[in-house]
Protein backbone atom coordinates (compact mmCIF):
# COMPACT_ATOMS: atom_id res chain seq x y z
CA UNK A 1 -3.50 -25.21 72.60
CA UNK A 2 -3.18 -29.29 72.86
CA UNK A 3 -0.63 -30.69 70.48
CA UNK A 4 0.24 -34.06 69.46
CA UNK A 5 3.60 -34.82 68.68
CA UNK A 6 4.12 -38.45 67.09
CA UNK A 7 6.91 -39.71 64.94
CA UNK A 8 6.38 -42.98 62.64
CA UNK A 9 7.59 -45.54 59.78
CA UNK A 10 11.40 -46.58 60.23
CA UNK A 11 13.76 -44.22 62.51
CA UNK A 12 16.71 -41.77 61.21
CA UNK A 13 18.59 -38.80 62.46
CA UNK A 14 17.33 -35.84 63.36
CA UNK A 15 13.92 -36.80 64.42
CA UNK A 16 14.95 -35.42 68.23
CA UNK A 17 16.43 -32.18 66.38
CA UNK A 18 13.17 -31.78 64.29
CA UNK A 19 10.70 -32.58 67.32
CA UNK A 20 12.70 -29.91 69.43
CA UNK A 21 12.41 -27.08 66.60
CA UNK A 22 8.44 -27.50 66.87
CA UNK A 23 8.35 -27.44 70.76
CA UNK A 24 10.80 -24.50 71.23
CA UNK A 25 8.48 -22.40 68.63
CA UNK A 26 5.21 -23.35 70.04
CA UNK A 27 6.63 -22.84 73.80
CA UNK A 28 8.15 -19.59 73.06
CA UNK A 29 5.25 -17.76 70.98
CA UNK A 30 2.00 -18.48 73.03
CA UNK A 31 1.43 -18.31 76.79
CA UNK A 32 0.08 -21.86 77.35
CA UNK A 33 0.72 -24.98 75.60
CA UNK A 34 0.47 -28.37 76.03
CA UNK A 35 2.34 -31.12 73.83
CA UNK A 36 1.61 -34.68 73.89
CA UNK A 37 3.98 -37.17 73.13
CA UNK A 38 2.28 -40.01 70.91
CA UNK A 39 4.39 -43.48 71.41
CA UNK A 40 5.44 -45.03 68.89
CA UNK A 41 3.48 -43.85 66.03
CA UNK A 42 0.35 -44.02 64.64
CA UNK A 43 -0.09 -47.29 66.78
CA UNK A 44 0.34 -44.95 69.94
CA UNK A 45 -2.70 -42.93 68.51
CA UNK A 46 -4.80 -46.01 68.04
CA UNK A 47 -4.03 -47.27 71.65
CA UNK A 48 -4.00 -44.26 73.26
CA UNK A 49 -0.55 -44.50 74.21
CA UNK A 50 0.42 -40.51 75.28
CA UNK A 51 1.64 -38.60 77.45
CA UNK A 52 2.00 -34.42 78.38
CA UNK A 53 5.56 -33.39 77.91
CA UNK A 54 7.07 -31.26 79.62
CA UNK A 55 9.25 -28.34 77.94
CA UNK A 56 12.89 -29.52 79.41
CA UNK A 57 11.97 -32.55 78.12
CA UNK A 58 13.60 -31.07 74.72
CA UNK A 59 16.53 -29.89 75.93
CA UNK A 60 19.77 -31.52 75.28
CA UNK A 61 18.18 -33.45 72.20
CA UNK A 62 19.37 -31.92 68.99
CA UNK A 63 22.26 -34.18 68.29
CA UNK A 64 20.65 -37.10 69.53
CA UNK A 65 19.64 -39.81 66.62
CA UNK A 66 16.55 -42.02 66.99
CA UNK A 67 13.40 -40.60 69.14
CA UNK A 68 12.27 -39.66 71.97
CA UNK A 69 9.13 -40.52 71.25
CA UNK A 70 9.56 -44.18 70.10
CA UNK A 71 8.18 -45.10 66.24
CA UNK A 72 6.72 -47.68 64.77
CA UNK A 73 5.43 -48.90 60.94
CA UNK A 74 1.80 -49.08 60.39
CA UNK A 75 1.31 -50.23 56.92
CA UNK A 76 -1.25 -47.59 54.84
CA UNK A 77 -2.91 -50.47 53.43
CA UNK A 78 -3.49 -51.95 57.01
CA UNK A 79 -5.41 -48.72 58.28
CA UNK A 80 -8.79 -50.01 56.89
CA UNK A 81 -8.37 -53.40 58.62
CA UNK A 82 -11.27 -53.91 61.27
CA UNK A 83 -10.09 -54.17 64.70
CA UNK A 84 -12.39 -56.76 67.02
CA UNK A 85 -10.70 -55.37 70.02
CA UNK A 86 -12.32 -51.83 69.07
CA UNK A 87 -15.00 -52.46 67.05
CA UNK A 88 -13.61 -50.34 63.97
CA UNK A 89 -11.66 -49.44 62.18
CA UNK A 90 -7.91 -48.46 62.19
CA UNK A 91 -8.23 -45.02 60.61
CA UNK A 92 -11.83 -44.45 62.13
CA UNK A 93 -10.23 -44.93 65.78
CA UNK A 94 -7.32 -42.74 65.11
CA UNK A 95 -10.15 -40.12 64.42
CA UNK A 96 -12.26 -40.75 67.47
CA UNK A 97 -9.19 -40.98 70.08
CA UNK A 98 -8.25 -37.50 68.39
CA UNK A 99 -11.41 -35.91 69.20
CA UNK A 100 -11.95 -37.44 72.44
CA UNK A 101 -8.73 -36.00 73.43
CA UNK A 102 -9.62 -32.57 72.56
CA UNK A 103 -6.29 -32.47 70.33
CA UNK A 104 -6.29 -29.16 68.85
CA UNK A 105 -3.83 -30.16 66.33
CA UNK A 106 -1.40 -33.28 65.03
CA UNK A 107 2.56 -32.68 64.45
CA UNK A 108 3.46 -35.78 62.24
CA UNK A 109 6.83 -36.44 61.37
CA UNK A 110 7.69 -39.46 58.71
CA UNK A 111 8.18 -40.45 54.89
CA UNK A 112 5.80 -42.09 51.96
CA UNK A 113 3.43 -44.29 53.97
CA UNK A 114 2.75 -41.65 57.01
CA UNK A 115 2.11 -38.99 54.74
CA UNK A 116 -0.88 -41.53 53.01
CA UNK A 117 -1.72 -41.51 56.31
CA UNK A 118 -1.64 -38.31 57.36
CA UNK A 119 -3.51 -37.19 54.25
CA UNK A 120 -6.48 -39.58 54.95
CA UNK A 121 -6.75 -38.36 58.38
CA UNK A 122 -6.90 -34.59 57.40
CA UNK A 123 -9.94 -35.40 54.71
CA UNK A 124 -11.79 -36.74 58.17
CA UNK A 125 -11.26 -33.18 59.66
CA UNK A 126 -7.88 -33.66 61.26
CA UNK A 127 -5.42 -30.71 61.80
CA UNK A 128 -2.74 -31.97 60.43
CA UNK A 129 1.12 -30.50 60.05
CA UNK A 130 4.10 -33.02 59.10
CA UNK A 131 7.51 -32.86 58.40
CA UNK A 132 9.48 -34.49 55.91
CA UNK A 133 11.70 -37.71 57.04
CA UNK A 134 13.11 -40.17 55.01
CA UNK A 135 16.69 -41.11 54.59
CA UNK A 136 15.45 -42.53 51.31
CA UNK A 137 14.79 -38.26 49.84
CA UNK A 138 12.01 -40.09 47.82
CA UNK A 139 9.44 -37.61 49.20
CA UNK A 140 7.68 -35.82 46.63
CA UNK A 141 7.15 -31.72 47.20
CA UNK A 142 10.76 -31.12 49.23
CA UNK A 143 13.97 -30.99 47.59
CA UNK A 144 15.34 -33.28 50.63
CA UNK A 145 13.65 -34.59 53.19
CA UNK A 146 16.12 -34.92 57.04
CA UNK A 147 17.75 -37.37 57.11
CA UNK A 148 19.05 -38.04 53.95
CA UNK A 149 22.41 -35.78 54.79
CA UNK A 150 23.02 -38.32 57.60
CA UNK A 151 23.02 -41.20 55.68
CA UNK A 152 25.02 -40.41 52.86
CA UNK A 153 27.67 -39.06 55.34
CA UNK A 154 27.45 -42.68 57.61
CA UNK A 155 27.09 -44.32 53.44
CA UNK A 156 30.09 -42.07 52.34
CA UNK A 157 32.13 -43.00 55.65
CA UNK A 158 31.93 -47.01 54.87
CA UNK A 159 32.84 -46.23 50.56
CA UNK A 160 35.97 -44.67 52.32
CA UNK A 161 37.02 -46.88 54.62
CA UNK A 162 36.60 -49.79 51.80
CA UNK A 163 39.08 -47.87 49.24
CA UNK A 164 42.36 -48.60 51.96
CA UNK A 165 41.55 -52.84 51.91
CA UNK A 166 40.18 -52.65 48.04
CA UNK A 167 43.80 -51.38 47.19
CA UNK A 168 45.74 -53.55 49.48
CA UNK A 169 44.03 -56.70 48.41
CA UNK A 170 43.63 -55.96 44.85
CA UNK A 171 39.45 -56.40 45.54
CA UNK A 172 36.20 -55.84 44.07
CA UNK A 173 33.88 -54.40 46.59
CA UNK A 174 30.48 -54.03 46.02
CA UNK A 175 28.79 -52.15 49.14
CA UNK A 176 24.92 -52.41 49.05
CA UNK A 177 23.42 -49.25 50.07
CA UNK A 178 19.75 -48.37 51.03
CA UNK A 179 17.15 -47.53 49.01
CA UNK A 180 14.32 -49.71 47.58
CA UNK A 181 12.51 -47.29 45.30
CA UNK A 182 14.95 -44.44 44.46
CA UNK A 183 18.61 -44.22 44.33
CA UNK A 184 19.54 -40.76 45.85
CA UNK A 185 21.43 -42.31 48.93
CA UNK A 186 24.30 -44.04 46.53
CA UNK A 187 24.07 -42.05 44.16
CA UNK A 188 25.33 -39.41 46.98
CA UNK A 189 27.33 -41.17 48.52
CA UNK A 190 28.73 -42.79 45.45
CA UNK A 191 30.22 -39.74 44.46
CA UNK A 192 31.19 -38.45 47.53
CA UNK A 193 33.31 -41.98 48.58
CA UNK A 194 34.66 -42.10 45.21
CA UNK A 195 33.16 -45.33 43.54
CA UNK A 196 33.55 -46.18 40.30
CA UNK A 197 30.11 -47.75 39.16
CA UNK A 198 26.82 -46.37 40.87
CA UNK A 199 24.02 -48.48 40.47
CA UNK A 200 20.53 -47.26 41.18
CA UNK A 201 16.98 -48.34 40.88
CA UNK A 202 15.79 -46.01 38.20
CA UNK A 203 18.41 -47.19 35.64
CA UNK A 204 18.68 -51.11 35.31
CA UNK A 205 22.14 -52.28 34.57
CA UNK A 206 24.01 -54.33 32.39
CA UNK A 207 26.31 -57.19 33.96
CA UNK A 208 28.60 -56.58 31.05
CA UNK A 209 29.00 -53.27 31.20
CA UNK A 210 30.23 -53.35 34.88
CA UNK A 211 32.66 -55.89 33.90
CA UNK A 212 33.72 -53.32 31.13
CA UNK A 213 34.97 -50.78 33.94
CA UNK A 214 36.43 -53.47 35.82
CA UNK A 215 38.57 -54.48 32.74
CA UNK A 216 39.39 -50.59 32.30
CA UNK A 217 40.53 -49.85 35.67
CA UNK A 218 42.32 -52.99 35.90
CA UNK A 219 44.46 -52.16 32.67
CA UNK A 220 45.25 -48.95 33.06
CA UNK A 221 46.79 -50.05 36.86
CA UNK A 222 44.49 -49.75 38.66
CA UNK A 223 43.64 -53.40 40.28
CA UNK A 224 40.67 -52.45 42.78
CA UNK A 225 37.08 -51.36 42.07
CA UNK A 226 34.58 -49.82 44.33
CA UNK A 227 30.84 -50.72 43.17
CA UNK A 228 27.83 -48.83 45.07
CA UNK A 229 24.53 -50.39 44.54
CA UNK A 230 20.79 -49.31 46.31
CA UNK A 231 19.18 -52.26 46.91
CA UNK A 232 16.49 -51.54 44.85
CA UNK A 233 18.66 -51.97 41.52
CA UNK A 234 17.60 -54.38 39.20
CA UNK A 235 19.17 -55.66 36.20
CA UNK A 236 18.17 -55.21 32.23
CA UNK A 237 16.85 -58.48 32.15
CA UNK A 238 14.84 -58.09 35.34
CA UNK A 239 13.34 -55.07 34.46
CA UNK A 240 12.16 -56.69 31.52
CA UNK A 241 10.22 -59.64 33.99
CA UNK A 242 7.20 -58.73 36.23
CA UNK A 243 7.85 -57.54 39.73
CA UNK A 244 7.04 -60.78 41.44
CA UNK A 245 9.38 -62.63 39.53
CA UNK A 246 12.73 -60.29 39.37
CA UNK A 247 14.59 -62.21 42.40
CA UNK A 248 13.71 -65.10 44.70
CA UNK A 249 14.39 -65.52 48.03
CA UNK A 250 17.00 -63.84 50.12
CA UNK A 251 19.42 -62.41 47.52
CA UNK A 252 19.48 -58.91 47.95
CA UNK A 253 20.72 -56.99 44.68
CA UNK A 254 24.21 -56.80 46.05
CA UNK A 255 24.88 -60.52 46.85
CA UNK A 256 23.36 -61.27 43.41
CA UNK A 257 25.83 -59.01 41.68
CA UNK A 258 29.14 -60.20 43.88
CA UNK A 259 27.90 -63.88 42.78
CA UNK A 260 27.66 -63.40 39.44
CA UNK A 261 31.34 -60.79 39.45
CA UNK A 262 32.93 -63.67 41.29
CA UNK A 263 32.30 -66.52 38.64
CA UNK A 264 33.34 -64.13 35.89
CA UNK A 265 36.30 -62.63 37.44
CA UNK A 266 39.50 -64.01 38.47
CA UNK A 267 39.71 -61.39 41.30
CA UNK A 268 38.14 -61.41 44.60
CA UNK A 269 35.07 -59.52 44.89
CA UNK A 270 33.49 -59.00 48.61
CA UNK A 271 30.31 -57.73 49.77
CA UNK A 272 29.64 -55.15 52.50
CA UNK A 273 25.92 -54.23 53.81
CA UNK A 274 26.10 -51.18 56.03
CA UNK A 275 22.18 -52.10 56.81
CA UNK A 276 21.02 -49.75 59.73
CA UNK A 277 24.12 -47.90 60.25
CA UNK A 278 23.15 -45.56 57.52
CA UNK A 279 20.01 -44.47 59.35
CA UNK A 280 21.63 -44.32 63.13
CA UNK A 281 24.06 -42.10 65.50
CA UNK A 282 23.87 -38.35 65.53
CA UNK A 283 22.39 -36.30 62.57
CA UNK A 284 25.28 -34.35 60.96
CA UNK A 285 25.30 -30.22 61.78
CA UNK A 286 23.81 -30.00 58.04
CA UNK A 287 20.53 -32.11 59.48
CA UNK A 288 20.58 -29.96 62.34
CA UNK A 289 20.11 -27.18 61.16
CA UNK A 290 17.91 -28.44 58.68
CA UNK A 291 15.85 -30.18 60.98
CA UNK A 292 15.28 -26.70 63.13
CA UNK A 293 14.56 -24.78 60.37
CA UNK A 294 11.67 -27.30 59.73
CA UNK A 295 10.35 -27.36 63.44
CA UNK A 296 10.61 -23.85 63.33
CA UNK A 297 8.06 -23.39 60.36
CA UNK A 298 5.92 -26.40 61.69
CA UNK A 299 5.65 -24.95 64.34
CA UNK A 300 4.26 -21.42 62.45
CA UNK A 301 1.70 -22.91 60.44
CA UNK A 302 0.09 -24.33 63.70
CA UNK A 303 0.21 -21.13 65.05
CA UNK A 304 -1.44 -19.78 62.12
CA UNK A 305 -3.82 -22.72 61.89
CA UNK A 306 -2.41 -23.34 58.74
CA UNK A 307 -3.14 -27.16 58.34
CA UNK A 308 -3.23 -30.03 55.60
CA UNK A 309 0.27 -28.90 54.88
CA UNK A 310 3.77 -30.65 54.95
CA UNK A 311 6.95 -28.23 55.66
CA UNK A 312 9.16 -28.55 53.16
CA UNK A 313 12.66 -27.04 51.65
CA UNK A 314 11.78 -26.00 48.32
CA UNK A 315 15.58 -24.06 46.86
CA UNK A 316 17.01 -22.08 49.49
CA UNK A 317 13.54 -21.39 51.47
CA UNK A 318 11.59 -23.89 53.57
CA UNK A 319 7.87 -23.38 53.06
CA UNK A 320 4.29 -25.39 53.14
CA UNK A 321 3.35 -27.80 50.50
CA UNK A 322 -0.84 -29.24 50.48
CA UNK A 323 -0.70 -33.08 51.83
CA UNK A 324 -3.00 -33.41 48.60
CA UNK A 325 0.33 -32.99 46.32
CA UNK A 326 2.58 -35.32 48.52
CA UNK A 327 0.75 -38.17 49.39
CA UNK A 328 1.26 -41.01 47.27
CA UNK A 329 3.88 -39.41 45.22
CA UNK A 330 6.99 -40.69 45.47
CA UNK A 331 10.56 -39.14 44.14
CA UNK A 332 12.60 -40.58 42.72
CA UNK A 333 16.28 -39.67 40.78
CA UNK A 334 14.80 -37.72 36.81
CA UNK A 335 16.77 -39.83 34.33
CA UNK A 336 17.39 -35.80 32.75
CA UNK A 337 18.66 -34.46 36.23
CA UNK A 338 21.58 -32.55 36.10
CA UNK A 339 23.03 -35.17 38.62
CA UNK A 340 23.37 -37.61 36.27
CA UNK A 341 24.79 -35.83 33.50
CA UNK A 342 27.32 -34.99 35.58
CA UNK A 343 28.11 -38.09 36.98
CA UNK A 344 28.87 -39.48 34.08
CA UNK A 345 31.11 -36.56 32.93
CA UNK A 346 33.22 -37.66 36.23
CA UNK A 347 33.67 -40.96 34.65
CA UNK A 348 31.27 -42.69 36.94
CA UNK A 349 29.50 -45.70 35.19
CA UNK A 350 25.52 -45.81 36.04
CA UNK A 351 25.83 -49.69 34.79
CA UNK A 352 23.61 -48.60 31.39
């Protein structure tokens, strides 16, 4: 069997872990095997950018974050673009370097965008496997995607270390955490570091009604307030305005709120971006394991010839989900989930 491994769209923890569950499986069950390590994505595909890996070469990686294999961000809207340098197509050359290597199969780990791409690949005849990766957990078909355990522990750490100085100083912080789309990374973390408002995409906010649990917590003694935003939350007002006109320029959702705290409060309020930290440094045991337990069944269904399928954790039990019912779909935080009930039951405003 020939295998291509390639990783792609932004980096995260446990990519290593994941990429060493598949090669372990597919080294131990069959007598000869060769894996191909893709660079840097779906670009390494279209370039022809590979090479044969060897099987120590997946030793000694499970705790590492990042991968081995380089990534990269190729746009699904940009795989249709003609390329003058090969006389096609994007997608079309992904398919013809695939056949002209004699892959026997494709091992794609990545989030949304890959899995558009992954999909459109396997309609052209592609055997395709992929595992779920997204800090984001805005994958549709798995309960979590790797990851996303990572960076609400790196999220959680920074909402910690902020409650010390908030207290000390008397401060408003508001820390800006990611997610563009779907709010599962503060809402996690919110509650696990203890904020007080949680402000996510799917629920717009009112201005007013933070400044309402400000005023609370400031007269019942309590002179600090820890504010965790995604920076894909928008307020009422913007939600009510078209998508191209909701914020200009380079205010990101957490600057805009500090600006507008600080001219209405008579308290300092500070802003702190943990950016890429979230999705670097080791994956935590959780996203170890979890990440093995993916490669593991991966690495089954290729055995099997079981393709067009994404791994995925659905409950307690990993299993296969059709590309056909993941790509495109994207998941994001029910406004009925349980999560959110109880949320508010701890006395965490959602800004509403």
């Amino acid at each position: 069997m020939k295998i291509g491994f390639l990783t792609s769209g932004g980096d995260c923890q446990g990519l290593n872990a994941a990429l060493r569950g598949v090669a372990k499986t597919l080294f131990g069950a069959v007598p000869y095997v060769e894996i191909y390590g893709i660079q840097d994505g779906f670009a390494g595909l279209i370039d022809c950018n590979w090479r044969k890996m060897e099987q120590h070469e997946f030793s000694g990686i499970l705790r590492e974050g990042g991968t081995i294999l380089g990534t990269s961000r190729q746009p699904f809207k940009t795989i249709r673009n003609f390329d003058d340098s090969k006389n096609t197509d994007r997608l079309t050359t992904m398919v013809r370097n695939y056949h002209k290597e004699y892959f026997d199969a494709l091992v794609i780990l990545g989030g949304n965008g890959t899995h558009k791409t992954a999909y459109a690949l396997s309609q052209y005849g592609i055997n395709i496997v992929t595992l779920p990766k997204t800090i984001d957990n805005d994958l549709y078909g798995t309960d979590y995607s790797f990851g996303f355990n990572s960076a609400v522990s790196k999220a959680t750490d920074v909402l910690d270390t902020l409650h010390s100085t908030a207290a000390s100083h008397g401060r408003i912080f508001v820390c800006e955490l990611m997610g563009h789309k779907a709010g599962w990374v503060a809402l996690y973390a919110g509650i696990a570091g203890g904020a007080d408002v949680i402000l996510i995409p799917e629920i717009p906010y009112s201005v007013d009604s933070v400044l309402e649990v400000i005023d609370k917590r400031n007269q019942s003694g309590k002179n600090f307030s820890i504010i965790a935003i995604a920076e894909g939350a928008i307020t009422c007002e913007e939600a009510q305005q078209p998508k191209s006109e909701r914020r200009v320029g380079d205010i990101s959702p957490g600057m805009q709120l500090v600006r507008v705290l600080d001219e209405k409060l008579n308290q300092d309020v500070r802003l702190t971006i943990p950016g890429h930290f979230q999705r670097g440094g080791d994956p935590t045991p959780s996203d170890r394991v979890f990440c093995s337990r993916l490669g593991a069944m991966a690495g089954e269904l290729v055995l099997q010839r079981k393709f067009g399928y994404m791994v995925a954790l659905q409950g307690l039990s990993i299993g296969a989900v059709p590309l056909s019912e993941v790509a495109g779909k994207l998941k994001t935080v029910p406004l009925d989930s349980e999560i959110l009930k109880q949320t508010r039951l701890l006395g965490i405003s959602l800004g509403d």
